[in-house]
N, C-alpha and C. Protein backbone atom coordinates (compact mmCIF):
# COMPACT_ATOMS: atom_id res chain seq x y z
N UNK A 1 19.48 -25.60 5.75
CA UNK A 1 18.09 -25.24 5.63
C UNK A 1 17.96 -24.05 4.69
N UNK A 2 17.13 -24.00 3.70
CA UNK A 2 16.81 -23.02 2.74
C UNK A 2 16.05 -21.99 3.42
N UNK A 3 16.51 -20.61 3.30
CA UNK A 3 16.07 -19.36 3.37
C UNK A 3 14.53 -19.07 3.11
N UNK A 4 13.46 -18.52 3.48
CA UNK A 4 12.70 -18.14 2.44
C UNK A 4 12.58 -16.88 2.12
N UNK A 5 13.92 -15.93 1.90
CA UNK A 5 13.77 -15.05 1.54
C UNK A 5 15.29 -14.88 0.48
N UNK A 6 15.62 -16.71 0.54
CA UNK A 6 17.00 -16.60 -0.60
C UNK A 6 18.00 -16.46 -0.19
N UNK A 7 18.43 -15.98 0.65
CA UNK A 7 19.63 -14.84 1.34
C UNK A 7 19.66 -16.29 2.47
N UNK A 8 21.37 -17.06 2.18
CA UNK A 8 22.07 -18.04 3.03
C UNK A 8 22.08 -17.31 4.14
N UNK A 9 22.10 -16.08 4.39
CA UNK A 9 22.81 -15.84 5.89
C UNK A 9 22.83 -14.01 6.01
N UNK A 10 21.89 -13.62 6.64
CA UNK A 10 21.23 -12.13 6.88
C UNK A 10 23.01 -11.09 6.67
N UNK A 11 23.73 -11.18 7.31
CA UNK A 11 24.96 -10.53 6.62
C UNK A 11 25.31 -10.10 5.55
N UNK A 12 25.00 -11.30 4.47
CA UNK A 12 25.36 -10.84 3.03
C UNK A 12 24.14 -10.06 2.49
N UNK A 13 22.98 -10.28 3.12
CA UNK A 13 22.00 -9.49 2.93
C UNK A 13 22.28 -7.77 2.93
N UNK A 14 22.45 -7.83 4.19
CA UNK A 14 23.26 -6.40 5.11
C UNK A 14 23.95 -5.60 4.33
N UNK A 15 25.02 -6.32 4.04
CA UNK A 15 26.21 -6.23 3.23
C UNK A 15 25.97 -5.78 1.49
N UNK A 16 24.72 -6.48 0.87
CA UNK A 16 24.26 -6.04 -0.22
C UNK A 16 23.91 -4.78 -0.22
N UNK A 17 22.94 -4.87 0.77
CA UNK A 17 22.38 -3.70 0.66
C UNK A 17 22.57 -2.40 0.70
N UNK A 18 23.50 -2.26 2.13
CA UNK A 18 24.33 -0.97 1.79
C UNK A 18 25.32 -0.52 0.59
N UNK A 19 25.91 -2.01 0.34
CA UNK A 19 26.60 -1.49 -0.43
C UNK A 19 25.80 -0.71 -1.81
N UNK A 20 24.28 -1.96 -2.34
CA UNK A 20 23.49 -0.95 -3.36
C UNK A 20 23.27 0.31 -2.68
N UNK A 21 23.12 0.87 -1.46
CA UNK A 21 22.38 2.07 -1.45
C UNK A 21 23.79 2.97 -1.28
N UNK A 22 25.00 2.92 -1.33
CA UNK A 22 25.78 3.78 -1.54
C UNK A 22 26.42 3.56 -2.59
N UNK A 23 26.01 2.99 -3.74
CA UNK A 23 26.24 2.81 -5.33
C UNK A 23 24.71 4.01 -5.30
N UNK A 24 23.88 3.56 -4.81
CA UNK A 24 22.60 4.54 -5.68
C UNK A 24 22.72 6.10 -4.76
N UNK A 25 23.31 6.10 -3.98
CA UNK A 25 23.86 7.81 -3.66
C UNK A 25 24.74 8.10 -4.40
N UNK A 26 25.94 7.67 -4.35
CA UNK A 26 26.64 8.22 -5.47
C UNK A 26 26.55 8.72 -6.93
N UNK A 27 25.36 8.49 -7.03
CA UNK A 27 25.15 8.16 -8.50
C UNK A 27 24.42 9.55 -8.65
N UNK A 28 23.19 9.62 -7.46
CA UNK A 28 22.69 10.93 -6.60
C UNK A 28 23.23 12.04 -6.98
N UNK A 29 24.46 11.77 -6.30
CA UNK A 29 25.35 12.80 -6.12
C UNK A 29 25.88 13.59 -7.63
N UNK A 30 26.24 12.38 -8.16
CA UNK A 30 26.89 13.13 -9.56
C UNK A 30 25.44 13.49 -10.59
N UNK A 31 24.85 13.55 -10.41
CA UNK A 31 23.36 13.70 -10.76
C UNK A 31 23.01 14.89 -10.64
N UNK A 32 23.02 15.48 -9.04
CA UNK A 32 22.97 16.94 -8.49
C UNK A 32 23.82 17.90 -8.76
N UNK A 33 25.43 16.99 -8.95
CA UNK A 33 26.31 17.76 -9.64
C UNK A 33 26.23 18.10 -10.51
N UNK A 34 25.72 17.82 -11.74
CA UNK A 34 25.32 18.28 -13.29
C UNK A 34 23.97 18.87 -13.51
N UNK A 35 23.75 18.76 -12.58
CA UNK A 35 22.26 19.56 -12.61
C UNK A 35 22.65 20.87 -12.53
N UNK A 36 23.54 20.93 -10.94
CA UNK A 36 24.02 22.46 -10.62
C UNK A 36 24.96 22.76 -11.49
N UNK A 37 25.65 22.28 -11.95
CA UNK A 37 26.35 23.24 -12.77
C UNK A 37 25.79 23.22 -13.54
N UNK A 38 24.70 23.02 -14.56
CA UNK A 38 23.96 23.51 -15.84
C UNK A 38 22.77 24.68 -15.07
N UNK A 39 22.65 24.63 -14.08
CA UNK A 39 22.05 25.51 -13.03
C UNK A 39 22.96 27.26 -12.93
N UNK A 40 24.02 26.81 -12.67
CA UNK A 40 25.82 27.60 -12.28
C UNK A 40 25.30 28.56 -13.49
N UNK A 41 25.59 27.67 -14.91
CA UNK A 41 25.91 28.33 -16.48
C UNK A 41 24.28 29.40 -16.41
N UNK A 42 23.50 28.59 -16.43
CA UNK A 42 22.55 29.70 -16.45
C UNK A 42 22.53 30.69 -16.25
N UNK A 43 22.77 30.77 -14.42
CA UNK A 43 22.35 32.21 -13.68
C UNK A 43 23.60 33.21 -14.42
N UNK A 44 24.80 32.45 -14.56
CA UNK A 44 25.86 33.19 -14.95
C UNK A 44 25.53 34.19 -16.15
N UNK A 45 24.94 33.33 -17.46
CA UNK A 45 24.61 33.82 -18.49
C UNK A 45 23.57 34.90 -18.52
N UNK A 46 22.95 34.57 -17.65
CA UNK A 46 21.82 35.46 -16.96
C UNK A 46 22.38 36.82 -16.35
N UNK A 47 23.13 36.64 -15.81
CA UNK A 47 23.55 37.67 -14.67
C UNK A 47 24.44 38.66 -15.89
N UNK A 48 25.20 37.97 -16.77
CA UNK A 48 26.03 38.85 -17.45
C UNK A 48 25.08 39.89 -18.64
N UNK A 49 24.11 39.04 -18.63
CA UNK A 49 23.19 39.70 -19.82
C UNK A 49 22.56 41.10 -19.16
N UNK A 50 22.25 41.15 -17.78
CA UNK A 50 21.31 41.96 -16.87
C UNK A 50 22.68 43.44 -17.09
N UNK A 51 23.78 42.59 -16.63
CA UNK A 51 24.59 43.49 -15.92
C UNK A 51 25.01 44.36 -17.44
N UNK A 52 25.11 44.32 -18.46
CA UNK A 52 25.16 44.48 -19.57
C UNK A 52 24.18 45.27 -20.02
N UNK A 53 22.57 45.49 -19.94
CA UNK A 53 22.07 45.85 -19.95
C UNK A 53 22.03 47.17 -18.97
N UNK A 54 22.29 46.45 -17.53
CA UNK A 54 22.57 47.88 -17.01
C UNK A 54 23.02 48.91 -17.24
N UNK A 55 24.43 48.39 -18.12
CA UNK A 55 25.67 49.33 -18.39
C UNK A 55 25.56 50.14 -19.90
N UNK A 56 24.44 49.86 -20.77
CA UNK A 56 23.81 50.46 -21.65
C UNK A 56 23.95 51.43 -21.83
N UNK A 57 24.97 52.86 -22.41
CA UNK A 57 24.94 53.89 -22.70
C UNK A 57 23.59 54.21 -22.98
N UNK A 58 22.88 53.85 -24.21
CA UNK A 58 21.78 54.27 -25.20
C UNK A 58 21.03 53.38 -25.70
N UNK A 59 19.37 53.57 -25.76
CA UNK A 59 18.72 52.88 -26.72
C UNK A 59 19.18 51.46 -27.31
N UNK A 60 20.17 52.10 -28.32
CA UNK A 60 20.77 51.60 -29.49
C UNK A 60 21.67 50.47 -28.93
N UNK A 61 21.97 50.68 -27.97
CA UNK A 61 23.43 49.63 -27.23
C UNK A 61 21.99 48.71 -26.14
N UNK A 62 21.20 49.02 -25.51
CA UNK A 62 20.76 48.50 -25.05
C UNK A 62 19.45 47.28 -26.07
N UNK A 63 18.91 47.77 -27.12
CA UNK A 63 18.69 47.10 -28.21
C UNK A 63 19.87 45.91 -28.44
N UNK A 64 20.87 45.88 -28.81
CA UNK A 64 22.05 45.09 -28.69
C UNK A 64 22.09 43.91 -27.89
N UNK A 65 21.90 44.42 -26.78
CA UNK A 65 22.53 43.57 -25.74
C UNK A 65 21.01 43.47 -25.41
N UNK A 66 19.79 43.59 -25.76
CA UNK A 66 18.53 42.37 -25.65
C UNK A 66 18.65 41.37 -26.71
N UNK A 67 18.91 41.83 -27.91
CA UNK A 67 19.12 41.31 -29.10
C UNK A 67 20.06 39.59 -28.76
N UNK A 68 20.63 39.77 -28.13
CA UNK A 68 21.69 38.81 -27.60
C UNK A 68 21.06 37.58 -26.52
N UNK A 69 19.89 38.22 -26.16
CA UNK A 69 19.27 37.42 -25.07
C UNK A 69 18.98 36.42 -25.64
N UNK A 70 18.61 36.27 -27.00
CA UNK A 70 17.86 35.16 -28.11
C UNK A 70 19.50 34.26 -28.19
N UNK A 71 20.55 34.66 -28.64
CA UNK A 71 21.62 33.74 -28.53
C UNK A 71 21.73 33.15 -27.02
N UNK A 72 21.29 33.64 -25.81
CA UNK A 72 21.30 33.01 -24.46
C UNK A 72 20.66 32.61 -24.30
N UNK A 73 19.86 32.27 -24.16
CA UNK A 73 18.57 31.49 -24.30
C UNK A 73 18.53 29.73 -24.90
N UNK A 74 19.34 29.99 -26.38
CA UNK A 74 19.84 29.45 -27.25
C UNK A 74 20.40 28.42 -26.51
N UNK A 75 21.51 28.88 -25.62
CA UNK A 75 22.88 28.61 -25.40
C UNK A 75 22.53 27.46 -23.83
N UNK A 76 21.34 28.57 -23.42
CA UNK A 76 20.86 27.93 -22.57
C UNK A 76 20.69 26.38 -22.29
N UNK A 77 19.55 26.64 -23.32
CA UNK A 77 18.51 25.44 -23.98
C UNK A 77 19.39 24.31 -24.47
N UNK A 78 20.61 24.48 -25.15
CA UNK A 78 21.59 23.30 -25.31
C UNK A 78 22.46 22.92 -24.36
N UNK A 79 22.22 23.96 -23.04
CA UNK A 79 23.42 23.47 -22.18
C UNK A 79 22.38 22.49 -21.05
N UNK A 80 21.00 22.90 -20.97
CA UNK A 80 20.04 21.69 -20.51
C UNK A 80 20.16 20.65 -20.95
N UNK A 81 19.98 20.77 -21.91
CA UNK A 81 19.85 19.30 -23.24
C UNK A 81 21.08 17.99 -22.90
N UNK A 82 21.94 18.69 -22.78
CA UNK A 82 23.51 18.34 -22.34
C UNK A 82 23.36 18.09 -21.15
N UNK A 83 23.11 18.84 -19.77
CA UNK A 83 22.94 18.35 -18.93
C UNK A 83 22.20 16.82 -18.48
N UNK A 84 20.74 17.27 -19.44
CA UNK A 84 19.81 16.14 -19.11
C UNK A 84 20.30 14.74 -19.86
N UNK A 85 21.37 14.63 -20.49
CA UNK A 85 21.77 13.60 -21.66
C UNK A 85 23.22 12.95 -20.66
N UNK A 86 23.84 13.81 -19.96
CA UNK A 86 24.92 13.63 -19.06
C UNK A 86 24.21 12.57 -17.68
N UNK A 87 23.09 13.33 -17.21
CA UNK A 87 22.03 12.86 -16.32
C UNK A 87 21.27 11.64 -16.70
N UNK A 88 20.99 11.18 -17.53
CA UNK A 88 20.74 10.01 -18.08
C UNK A 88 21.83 9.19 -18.38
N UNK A 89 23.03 9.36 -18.47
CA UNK A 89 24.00 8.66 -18.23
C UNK A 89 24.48 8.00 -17.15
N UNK A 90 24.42 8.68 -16.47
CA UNK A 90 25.21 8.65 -15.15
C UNK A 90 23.89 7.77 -14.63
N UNK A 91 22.22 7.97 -14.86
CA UNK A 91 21.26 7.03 -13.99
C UNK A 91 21.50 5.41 -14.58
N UNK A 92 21.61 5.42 -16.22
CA UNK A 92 22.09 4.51 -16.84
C UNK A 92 23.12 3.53 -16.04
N UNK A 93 24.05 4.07 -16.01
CA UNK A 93 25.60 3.81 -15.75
C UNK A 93 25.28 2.99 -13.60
N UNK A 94 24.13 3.92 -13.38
CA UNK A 94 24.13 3.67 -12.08
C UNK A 94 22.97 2.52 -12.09
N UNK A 95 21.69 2.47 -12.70
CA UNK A 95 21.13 1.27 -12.74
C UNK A 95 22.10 -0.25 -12.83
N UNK A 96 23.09 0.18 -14.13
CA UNK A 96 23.65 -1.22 -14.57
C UNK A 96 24.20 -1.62 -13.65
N UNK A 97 25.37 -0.96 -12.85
CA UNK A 97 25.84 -1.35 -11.58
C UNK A 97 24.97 -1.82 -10.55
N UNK A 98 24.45 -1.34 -9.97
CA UNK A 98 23.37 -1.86 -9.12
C UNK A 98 22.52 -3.21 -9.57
N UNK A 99 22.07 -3.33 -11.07
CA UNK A 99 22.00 -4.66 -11.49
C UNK A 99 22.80 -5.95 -10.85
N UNK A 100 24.22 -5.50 -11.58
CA UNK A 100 25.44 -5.97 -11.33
C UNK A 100 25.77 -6.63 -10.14
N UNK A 101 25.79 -5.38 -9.33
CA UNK A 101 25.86 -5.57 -7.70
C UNK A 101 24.66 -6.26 -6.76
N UNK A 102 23.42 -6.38 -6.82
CA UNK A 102 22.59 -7.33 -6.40
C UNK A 102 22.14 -8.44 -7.14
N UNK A 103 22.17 -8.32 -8.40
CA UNK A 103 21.63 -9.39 -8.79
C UNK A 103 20.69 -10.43 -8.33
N UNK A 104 20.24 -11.84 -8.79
CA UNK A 104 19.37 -12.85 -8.20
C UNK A 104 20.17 -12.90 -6.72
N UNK A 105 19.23 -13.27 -5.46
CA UNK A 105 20.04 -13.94 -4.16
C UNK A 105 20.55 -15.28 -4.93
N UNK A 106 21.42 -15.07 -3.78
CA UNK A 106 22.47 -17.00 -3.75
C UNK A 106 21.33 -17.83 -3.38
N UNK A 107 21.87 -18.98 -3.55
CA UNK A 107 20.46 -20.12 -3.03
C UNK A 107 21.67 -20.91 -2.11
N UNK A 108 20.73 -21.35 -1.05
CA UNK A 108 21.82 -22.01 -0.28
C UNK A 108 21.59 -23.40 -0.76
């Protein structure tokens, strides 16, 4: 007897499904991972610029080390770029699989 929802037998259903939804966490996961570490580089770059500033003998040295903020910033802005290009990969990479992995149901 034919399904009307396609699916020979609720198991392989089951069975699809989790398996797509822990293909589409994983994918999550390495997602959040490159987020935070382009997150990580920031504050870092951030934090060293402050602390630098703190440590400013004079004017002249502290001029310097604002002067530098424009190269961080910079540095920033391409390490997003990178991130978000890594992050589109990995959703890429995780759509196709999941394609892959459910595809049309079987027909009985």
């Amino acid at each position: 007897m034919s399904q009307p929802n396609g699916y020979a037998d609720l198991a392989r259903f089951v069975e699809q499904a989790a398996a797509a939804q822990a293909l589409a966490w994983r994918g999550a996961e390495r997602m959040a991972d490159l987020q935070l570490q382009a997150m990580e580089g920031h504050a870092r770059a951030a934090t060293g610029l402050i602390a630098d500033a703190m440590v400013a003998p004079d004017a002249d040295a502290l001029r310097a080390v604002l002067a530098r903020g424009g190269d961080i910033q910079r540095e920033s802005v391409e390490r997003a770029a990178s991130a978000v290009g890594d992050i589109l990969d990995v959703a890429v990479q995780t759509a196709t699989s999941l394609g892959a992995l459910v595809g049309p149901p079987a027909r009985a």
